[in-house]
N, C-alpha and C. Protein backbone atom coordinates (compact mmCIF):
# COMPACT_ATOMS: atom_id res chain seq x y z
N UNK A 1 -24.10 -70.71 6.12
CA UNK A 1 -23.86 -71.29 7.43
C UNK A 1 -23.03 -70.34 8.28
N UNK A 2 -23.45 -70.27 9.03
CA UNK A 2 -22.72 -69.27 10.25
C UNK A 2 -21.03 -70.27 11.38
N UNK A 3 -20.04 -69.75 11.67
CA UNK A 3 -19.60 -70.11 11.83
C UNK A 3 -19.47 -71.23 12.86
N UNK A 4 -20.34 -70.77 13.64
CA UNK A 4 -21.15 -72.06 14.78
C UNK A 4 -21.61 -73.37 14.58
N UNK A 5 -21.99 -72.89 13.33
CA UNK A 5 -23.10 -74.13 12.56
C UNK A 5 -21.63 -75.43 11.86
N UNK A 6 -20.21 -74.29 11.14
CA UNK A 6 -19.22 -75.35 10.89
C UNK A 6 -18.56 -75.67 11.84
N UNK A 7 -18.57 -75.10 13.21
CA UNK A 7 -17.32 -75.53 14.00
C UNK A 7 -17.39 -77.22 14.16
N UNK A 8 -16.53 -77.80 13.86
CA UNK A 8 -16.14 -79.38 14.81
C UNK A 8 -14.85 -79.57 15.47
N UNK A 9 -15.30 -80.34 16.36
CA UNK A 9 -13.61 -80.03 17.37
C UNK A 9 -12.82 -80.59 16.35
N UNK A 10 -11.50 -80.05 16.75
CA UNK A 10 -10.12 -81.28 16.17
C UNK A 10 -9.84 -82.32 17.06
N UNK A 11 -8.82 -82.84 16.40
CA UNK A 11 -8.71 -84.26 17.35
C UNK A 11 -8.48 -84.03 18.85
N UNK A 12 -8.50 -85.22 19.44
CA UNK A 12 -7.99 -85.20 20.83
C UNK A 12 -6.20 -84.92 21.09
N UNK A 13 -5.61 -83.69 21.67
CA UNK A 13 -4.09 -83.28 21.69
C UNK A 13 -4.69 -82.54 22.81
N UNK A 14 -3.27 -82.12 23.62
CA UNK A 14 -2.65 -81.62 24.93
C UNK A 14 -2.99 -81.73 25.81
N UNK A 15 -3.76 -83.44 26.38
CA UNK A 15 -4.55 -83.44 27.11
C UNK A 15 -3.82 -84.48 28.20
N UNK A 16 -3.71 -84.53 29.59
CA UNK A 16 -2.91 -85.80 29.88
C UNK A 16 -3.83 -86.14 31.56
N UNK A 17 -3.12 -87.39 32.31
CA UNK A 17 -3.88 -87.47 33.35
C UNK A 17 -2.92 -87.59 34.42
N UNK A 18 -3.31 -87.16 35.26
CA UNK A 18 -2.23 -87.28 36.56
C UNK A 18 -2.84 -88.70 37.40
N UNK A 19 -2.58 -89.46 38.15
CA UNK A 19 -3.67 -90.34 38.54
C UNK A 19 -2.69 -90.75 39.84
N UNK A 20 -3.92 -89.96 40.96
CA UNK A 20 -2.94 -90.88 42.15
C UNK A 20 -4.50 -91.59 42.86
N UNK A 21 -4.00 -92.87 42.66
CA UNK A 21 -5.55 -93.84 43.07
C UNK A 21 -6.33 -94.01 42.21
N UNK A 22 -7.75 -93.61 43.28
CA UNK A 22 -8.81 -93.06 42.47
C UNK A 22 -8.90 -91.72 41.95
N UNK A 23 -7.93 -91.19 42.57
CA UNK A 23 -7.90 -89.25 42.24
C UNK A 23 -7.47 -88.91 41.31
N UNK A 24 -8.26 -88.74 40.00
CA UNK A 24 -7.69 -88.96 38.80
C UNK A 24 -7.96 -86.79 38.63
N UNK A 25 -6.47 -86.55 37.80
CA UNK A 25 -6.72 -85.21 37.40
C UNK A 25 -6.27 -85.04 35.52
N UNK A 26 -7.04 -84.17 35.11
CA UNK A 26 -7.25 -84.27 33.95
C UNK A 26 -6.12 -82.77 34.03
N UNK A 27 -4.98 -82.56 32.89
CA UNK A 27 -4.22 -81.62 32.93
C UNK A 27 -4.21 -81.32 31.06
N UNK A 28 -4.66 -80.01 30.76
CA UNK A 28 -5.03 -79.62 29.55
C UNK A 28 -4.20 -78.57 29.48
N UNK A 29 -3.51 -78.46 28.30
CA UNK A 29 -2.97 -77.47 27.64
C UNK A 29 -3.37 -76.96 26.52
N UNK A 30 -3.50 -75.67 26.40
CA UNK A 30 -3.77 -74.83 25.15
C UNK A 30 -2.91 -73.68 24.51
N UNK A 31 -2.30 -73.36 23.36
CA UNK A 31 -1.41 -72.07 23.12
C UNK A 31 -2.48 -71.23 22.42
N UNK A 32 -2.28 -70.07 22.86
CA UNK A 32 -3.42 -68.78 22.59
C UNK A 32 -2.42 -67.77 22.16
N UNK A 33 -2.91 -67.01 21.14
CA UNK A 33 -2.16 -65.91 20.69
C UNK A 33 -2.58 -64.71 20.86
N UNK A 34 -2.68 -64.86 22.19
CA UNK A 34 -3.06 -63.68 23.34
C UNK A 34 -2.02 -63.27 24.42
N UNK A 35 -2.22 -62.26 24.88
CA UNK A 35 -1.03 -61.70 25.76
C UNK A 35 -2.00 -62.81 27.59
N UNK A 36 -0.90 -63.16 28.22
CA UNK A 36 -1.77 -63.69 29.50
C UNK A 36 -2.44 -62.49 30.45
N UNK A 37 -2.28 -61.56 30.32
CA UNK A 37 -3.60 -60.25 31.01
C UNK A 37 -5.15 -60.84 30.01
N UNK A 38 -4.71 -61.02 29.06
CA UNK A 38 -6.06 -60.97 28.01
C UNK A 38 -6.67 -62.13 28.62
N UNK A 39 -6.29 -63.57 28.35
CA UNK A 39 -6.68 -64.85 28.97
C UNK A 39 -6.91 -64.88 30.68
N UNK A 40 -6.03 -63.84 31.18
CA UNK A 40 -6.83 -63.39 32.94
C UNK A 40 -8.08 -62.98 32.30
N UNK A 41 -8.62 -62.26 31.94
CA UNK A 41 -9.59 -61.20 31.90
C UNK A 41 -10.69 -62.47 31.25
N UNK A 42 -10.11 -63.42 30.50
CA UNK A 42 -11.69 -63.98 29.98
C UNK A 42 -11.52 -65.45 31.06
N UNK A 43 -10.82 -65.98 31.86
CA UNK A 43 -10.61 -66.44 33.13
C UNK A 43 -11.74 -66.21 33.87
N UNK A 44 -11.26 -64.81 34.34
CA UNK A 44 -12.42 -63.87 35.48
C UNK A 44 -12.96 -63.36 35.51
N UNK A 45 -13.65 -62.83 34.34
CA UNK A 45 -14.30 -61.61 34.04
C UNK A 45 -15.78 -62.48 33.77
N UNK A 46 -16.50 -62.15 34.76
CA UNK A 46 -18.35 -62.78 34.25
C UNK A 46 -18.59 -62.95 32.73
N UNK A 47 -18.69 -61.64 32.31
CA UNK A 47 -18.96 -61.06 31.36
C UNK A 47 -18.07 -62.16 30.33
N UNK A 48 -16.69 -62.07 30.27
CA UNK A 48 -16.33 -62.92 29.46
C UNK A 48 -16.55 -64.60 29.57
N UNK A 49 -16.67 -64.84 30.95
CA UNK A 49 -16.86 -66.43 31.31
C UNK A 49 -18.21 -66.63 30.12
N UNK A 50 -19.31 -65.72 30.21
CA UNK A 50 -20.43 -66.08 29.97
C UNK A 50 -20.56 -67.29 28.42
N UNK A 51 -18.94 -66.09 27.96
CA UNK A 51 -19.37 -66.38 26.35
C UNK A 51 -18.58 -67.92 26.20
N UNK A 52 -17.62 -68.27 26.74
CA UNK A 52 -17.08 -69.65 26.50
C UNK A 52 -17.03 -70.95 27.52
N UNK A 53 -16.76 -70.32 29.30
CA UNK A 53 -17.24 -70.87 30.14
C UNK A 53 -18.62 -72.14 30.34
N UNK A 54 -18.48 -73.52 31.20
CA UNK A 54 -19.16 -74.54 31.17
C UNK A 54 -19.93 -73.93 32.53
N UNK A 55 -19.83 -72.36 32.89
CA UNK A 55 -20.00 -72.08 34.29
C UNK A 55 -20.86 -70.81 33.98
N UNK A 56 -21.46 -69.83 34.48
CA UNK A 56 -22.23 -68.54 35.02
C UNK A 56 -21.36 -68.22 36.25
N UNK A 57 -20.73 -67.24 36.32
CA UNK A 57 -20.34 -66.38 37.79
C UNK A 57 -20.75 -65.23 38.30
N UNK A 58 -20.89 -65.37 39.35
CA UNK A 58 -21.85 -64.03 39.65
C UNK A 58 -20.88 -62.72 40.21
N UNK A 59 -19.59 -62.82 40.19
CA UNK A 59 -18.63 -62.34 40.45
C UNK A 59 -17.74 -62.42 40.17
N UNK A 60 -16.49 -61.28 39.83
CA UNK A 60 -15.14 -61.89 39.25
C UNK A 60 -14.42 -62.84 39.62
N UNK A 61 -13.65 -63.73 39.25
CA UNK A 61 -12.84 -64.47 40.22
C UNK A 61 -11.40 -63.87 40.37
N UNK A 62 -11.11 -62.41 40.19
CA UNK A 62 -9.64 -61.98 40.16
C UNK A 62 -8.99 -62.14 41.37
N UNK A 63 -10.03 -61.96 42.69
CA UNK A 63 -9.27 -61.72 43.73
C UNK A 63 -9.58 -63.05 44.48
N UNK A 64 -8.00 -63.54 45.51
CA UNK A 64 -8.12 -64.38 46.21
C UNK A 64 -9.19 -63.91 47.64
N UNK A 65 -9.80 -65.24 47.81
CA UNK A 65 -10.66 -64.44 49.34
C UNK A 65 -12.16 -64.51 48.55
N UNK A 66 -12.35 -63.74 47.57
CA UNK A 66 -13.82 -63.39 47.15
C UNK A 66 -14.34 -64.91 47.01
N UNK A 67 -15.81 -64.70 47.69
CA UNK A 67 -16.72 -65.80 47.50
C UNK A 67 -17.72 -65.47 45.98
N UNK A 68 -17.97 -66.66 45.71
CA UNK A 68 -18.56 -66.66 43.94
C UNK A 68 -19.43 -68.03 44.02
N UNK A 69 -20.35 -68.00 43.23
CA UNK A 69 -21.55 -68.81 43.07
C UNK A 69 -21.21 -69.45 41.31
N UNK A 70 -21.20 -70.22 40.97
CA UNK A 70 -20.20 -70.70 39.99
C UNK A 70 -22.00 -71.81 39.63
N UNK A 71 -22.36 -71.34 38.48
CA UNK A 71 -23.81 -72.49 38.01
C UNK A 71 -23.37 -72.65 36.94
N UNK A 72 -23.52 -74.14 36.25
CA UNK A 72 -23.52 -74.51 35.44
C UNK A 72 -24.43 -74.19 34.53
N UNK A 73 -23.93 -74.54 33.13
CA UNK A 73 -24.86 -73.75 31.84
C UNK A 73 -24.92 -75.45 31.24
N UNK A 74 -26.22 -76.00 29.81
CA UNK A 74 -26.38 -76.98 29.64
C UNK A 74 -26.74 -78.18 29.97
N UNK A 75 -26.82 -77.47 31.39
CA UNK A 75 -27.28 -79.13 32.24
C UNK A 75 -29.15 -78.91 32.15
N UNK A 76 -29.79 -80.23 32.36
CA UNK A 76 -31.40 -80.53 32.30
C UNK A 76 -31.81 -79.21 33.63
N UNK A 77 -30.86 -79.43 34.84
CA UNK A 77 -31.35 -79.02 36.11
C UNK A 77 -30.07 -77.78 36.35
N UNK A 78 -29.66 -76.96 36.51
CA UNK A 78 -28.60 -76.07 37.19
C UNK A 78 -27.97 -76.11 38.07
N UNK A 79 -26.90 -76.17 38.01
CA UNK A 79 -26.50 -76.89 39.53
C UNK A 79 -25.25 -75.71 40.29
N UNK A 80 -26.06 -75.40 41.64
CA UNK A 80 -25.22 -73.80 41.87
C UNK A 80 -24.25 -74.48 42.93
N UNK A 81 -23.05 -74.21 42.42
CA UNK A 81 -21.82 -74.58 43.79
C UNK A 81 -21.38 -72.98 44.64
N UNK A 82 -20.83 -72.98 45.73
CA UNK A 82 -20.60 -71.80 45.74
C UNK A 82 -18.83 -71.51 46.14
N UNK A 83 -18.23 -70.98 46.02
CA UNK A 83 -16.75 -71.41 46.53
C UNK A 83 -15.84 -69.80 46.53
N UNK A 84 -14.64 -70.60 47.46
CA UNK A 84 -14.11 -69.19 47.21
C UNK A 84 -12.86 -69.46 46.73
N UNK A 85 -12.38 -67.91 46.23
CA UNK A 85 -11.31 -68.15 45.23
C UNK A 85 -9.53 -68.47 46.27
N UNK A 86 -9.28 -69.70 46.10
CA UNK A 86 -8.47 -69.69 46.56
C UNK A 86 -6.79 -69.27 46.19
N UNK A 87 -6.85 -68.51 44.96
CA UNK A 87 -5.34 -67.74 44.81
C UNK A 87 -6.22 -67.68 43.95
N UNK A 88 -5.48 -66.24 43.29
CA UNK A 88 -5.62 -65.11 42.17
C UNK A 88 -4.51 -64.20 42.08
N UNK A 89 -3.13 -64.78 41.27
CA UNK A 89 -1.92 -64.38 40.85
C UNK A 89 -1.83 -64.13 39.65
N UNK A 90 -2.46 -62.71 39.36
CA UNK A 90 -2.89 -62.56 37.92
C UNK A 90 -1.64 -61.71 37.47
N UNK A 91 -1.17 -61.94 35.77
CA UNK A 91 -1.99 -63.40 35.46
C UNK A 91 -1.11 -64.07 35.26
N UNK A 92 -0.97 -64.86 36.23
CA UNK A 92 -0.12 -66.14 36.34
C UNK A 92 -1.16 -67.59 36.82
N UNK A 93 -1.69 -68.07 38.15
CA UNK A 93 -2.06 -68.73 38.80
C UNK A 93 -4.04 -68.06 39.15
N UNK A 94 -4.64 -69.33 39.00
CA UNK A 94 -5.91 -68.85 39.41
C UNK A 94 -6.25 -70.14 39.88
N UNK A 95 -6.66 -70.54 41.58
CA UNK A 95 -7.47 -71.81 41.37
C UNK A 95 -8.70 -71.38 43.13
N UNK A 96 -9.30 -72.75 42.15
CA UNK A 96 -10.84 -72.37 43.31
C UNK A 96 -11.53 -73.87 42.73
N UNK A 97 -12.53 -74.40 43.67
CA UNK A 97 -13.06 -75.39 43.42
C UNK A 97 -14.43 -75.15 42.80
N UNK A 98 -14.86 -76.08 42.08
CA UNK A 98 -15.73 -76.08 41.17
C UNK A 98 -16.71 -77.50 41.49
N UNK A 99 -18.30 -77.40 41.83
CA UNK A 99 -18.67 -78.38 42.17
C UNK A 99 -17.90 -79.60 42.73
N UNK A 100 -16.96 -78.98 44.06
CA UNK A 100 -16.16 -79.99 44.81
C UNK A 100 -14.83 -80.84 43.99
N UNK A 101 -14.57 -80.02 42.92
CA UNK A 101 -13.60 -80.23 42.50
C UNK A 101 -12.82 -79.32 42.36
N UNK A 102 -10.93 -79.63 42.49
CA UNK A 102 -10.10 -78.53 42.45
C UNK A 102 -10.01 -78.48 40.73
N UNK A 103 -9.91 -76.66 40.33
CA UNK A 103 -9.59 -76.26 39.30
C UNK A 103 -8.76 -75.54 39.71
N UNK A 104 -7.26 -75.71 38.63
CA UNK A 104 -6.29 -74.97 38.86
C UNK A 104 -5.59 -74.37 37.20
N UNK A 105 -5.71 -73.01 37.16
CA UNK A 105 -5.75 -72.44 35.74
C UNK A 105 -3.71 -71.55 36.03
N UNK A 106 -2.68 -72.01 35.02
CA UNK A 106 -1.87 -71.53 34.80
C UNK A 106 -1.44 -70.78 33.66
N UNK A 107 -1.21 -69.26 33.43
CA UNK A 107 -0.71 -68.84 32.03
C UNK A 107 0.75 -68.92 32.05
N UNK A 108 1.41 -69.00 31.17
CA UNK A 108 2.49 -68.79 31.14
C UNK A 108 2.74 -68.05 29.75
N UNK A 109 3.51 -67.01 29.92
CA UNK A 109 3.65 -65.99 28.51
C UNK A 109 4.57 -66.96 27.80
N UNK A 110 4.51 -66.91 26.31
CA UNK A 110 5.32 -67.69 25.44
C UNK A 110 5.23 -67.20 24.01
N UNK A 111 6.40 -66.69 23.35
CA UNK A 111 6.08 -66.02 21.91
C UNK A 111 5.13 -65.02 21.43
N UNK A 112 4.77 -64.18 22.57
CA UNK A 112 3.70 -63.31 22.67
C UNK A 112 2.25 -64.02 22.67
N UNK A 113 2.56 -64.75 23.06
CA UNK A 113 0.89 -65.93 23.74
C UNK A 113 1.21 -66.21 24.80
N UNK A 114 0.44 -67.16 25.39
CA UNK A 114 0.04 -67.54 26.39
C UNK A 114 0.21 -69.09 26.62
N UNK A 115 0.78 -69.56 27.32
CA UNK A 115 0.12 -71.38 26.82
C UNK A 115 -0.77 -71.34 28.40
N UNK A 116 -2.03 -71.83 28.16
CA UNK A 116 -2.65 -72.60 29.24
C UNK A 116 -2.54 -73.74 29.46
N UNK A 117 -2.62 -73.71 30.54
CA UNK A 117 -2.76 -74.85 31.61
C UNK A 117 -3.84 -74.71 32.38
N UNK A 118 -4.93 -76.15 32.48
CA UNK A 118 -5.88 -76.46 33.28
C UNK A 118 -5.71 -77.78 34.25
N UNK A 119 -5.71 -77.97 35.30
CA UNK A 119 -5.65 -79.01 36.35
C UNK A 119 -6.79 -79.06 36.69
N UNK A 120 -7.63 -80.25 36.73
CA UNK A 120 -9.18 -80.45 37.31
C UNK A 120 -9.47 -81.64 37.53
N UNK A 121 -9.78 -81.59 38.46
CA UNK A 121 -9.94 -83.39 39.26
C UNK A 121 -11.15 -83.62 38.83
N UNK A 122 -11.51 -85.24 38.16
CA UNK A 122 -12.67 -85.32 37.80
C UNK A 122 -12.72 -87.34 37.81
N UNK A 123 -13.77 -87.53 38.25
CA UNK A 123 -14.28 -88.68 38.69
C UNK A 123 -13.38 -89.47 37.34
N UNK A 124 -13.03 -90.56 37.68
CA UNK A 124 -12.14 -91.23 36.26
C UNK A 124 -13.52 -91.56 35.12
N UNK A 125 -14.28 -92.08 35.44
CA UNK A 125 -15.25 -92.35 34.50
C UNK A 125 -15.59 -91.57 33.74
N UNK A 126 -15.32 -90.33 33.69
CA UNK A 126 -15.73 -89.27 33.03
C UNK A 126 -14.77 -88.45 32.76
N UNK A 127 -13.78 -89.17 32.85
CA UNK A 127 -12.89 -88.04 32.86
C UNK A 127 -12.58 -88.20 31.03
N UNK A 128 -12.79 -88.96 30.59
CA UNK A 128 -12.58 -88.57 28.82
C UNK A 128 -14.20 -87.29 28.68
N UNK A 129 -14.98 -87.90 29.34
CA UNK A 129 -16.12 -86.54 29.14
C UNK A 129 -15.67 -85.30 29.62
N UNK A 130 -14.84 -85.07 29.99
CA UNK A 130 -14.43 -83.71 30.24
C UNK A 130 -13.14 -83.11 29.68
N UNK A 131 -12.73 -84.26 29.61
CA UNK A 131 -11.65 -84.08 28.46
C UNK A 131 -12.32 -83.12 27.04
N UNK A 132 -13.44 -83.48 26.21
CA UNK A 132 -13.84 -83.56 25.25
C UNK A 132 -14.21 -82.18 25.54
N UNK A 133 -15.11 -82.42 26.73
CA UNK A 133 -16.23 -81.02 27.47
C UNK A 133 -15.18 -79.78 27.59
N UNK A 134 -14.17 -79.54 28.06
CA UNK A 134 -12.94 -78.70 27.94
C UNK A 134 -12.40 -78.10 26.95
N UNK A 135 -11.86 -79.64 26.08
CA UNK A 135 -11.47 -78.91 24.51
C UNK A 135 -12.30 -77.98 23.83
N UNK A 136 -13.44 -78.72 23.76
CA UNK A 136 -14.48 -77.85 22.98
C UNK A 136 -14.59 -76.27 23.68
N UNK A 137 -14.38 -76.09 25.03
CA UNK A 137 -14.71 -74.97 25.76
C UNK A 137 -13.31 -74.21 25.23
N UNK A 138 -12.56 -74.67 25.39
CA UNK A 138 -11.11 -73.69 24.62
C UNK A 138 -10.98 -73.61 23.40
N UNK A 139 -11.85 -74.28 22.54
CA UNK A 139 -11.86 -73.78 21.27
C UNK A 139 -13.02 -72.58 21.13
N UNK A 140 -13.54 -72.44 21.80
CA UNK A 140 -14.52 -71.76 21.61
C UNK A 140 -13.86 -70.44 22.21
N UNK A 141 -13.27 -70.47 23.50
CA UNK A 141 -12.49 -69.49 24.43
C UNK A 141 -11.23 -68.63 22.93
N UNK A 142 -10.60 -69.60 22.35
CA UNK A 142 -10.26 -68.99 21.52
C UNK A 142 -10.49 -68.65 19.84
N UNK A 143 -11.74 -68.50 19.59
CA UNK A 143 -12.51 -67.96 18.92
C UNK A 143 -13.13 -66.47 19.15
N UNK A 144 -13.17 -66.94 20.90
CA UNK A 144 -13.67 -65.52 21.54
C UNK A 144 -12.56 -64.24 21.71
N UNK A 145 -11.72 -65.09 22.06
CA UNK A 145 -10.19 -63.87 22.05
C UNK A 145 -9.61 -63.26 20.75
N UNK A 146 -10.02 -64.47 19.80
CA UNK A 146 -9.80 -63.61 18.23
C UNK A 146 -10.93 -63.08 17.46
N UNK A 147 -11.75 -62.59 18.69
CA UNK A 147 -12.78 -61.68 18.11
C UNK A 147 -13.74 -62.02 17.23
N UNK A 148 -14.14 -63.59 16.80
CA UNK A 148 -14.78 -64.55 15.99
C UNK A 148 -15.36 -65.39 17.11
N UNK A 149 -16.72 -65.09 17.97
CA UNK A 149 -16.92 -65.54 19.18
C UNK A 149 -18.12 -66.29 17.97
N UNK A 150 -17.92 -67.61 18.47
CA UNK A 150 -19.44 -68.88 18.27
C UNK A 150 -20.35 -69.33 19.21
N UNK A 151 -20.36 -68.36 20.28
CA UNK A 151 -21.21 -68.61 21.49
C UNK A 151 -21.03 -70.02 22.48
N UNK A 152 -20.88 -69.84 23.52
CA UNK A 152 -20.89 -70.51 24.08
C UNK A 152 -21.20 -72.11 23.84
N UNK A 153 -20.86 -73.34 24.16
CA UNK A 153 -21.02 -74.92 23.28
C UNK A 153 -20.77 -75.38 25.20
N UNK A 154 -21.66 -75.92 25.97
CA UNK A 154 -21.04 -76.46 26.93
C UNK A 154 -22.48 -77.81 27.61
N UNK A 155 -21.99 -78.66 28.36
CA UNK A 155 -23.18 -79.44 28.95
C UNK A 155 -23.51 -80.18 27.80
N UNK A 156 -24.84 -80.48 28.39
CA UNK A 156 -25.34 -81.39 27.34
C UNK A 156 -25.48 -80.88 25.47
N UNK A 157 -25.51 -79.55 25.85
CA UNK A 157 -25.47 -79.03 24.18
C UNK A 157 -24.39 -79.13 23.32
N UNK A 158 -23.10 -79.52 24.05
CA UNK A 158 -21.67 -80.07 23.61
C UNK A 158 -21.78 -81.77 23.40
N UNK A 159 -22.47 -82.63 24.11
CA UNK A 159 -22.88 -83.48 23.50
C UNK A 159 -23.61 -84.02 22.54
N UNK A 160 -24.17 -82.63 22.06
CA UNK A 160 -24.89 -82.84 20.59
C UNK A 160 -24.07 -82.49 19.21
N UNK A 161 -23.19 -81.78 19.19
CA UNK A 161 -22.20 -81.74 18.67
C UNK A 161 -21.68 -82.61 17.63
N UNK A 162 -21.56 -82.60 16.24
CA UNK A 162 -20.62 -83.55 15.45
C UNK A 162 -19.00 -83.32 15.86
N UNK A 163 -18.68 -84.41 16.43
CA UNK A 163 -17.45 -85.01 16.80
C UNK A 163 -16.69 -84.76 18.29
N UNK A 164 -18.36 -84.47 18.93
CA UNK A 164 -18.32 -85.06 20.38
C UNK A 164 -17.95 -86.69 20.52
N UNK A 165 -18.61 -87.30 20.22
CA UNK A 165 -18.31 -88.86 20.28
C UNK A 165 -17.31 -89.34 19.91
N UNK A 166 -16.66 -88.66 18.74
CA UNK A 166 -15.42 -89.18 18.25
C UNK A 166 -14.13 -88.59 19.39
N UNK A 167 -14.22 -87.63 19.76
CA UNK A 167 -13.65 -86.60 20.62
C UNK A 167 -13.37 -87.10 22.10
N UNK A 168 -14.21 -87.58 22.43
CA UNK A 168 -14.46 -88.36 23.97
C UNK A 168 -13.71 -89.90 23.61
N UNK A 169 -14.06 -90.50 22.49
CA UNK A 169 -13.69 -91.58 22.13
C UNK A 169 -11.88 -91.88 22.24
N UNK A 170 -11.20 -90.22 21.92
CA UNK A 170 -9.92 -90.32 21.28
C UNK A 170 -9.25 -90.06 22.82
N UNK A 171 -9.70 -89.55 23.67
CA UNK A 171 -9.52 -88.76 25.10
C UNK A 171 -9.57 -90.14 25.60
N UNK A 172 -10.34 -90.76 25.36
CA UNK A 172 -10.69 -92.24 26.46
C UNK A 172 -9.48 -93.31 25.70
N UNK A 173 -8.98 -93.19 24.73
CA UNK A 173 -8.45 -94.08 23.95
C UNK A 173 -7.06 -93.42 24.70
N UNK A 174 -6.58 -92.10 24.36
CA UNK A 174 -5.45 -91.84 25.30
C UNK A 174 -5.00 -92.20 26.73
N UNK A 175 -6.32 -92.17 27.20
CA UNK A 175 -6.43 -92.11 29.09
C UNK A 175 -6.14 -93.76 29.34
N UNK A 176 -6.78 -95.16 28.51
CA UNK A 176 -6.62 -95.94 28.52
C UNK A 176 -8.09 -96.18 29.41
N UNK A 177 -9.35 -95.79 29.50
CA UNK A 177 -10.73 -95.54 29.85
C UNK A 177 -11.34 -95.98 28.98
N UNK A 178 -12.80 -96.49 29.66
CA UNK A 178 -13.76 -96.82 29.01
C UNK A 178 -14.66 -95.52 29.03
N UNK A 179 -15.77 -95.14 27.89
CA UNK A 179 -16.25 -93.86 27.88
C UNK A 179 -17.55 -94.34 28.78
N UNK A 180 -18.05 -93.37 29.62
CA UNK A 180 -19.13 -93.61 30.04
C UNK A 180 -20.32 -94.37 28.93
N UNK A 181 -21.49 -94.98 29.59
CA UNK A 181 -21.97 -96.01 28.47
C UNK A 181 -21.59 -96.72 27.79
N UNK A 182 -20.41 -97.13 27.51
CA UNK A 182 -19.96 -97.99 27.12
C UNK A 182 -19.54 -99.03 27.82
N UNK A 183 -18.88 -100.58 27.16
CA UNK A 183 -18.51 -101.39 28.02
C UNK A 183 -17.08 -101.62 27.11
């Protein structure tokens, strides 16, 4: 079995919600044992988005100002947003909207890592689905930084996944949410 074939997420951890209203934001943390230049570079770099990214970019996102075409990977249909990068304080601060939602990416150096931070506004109903959709994307992001890359897992092909369901389940159980399809 190839390492792709064993990955299953771990539980649901560092995941929380900001909620003003309906404006619900999903705020994810990850510690990487990477320097934060390294985690800029697979941030913005196409080339690296390709391999862990829920996105295709057709351009770096390093610099504030640059316009970028940001398509989703996994979905039935592709869905191209186009946006521009609104700060690029590398590597500290990176944010830009993403299919009409704000994404806001923070490194902060810590013990010769990195801890991330992700801010992303996402419809409440789904917001344990992206919860799940995320984790899995940073486990994979750091697989890729320790040089043990399992290819990309995002969209609907992350919902096929053993312990997607359980995963979304534990995110929705935190958030205090019902999971989409369900009642």
């Amino acid at each position: 079995m190839t390492d792709r074939e064993n990955y299953a997420p771990g539980p649901a951890s560092g995941a929380r919600v900001q909620k003003d209203g309906d404006n619900w934001t999903l705020i994810l943390v990850r510690e990487l044992r990477h320097s934060p230049e390294k985690v800029w570079q697979a941030l913005t770099d196409p080339a690296h988005l390709h391999e862990w990214a829920p996105f295709e970019a057709d351009v770096s996102l390093a610099n504030a100002g640059t316009t970028v075409k940001l398509t989703t990977v996994g979905t039935p249909t592709p869905y191209i947003s186009e946006t521009i990068v609104a700060r690029a304080d590398a590597p500290k601060v990176l944010e830009y909207r993403w299919g009409g939602n704000d994404i806001r990416w923070e490194l902060e150096s810590f013990d010769g890592g990195t801890r991330l931070t992700l801010w992303h506004n996402i419809d409440r109903g789904y917001i344990s689905w992206g919860a799940a959709g995320w984790h899995i994307c940073f486990d994979v992001l750091d697989r890729f930084l320790n040089g043990t890359p399992i290819g990309r897992i995002a969209g609907g092909e992350a919902m096929k996944f053993e312990g997607w369901q359980r995963l979304t389940a534990e995110y929705a159980k935190q958030f205090g949410v019902v999971t989409p399809g369900t009642n």
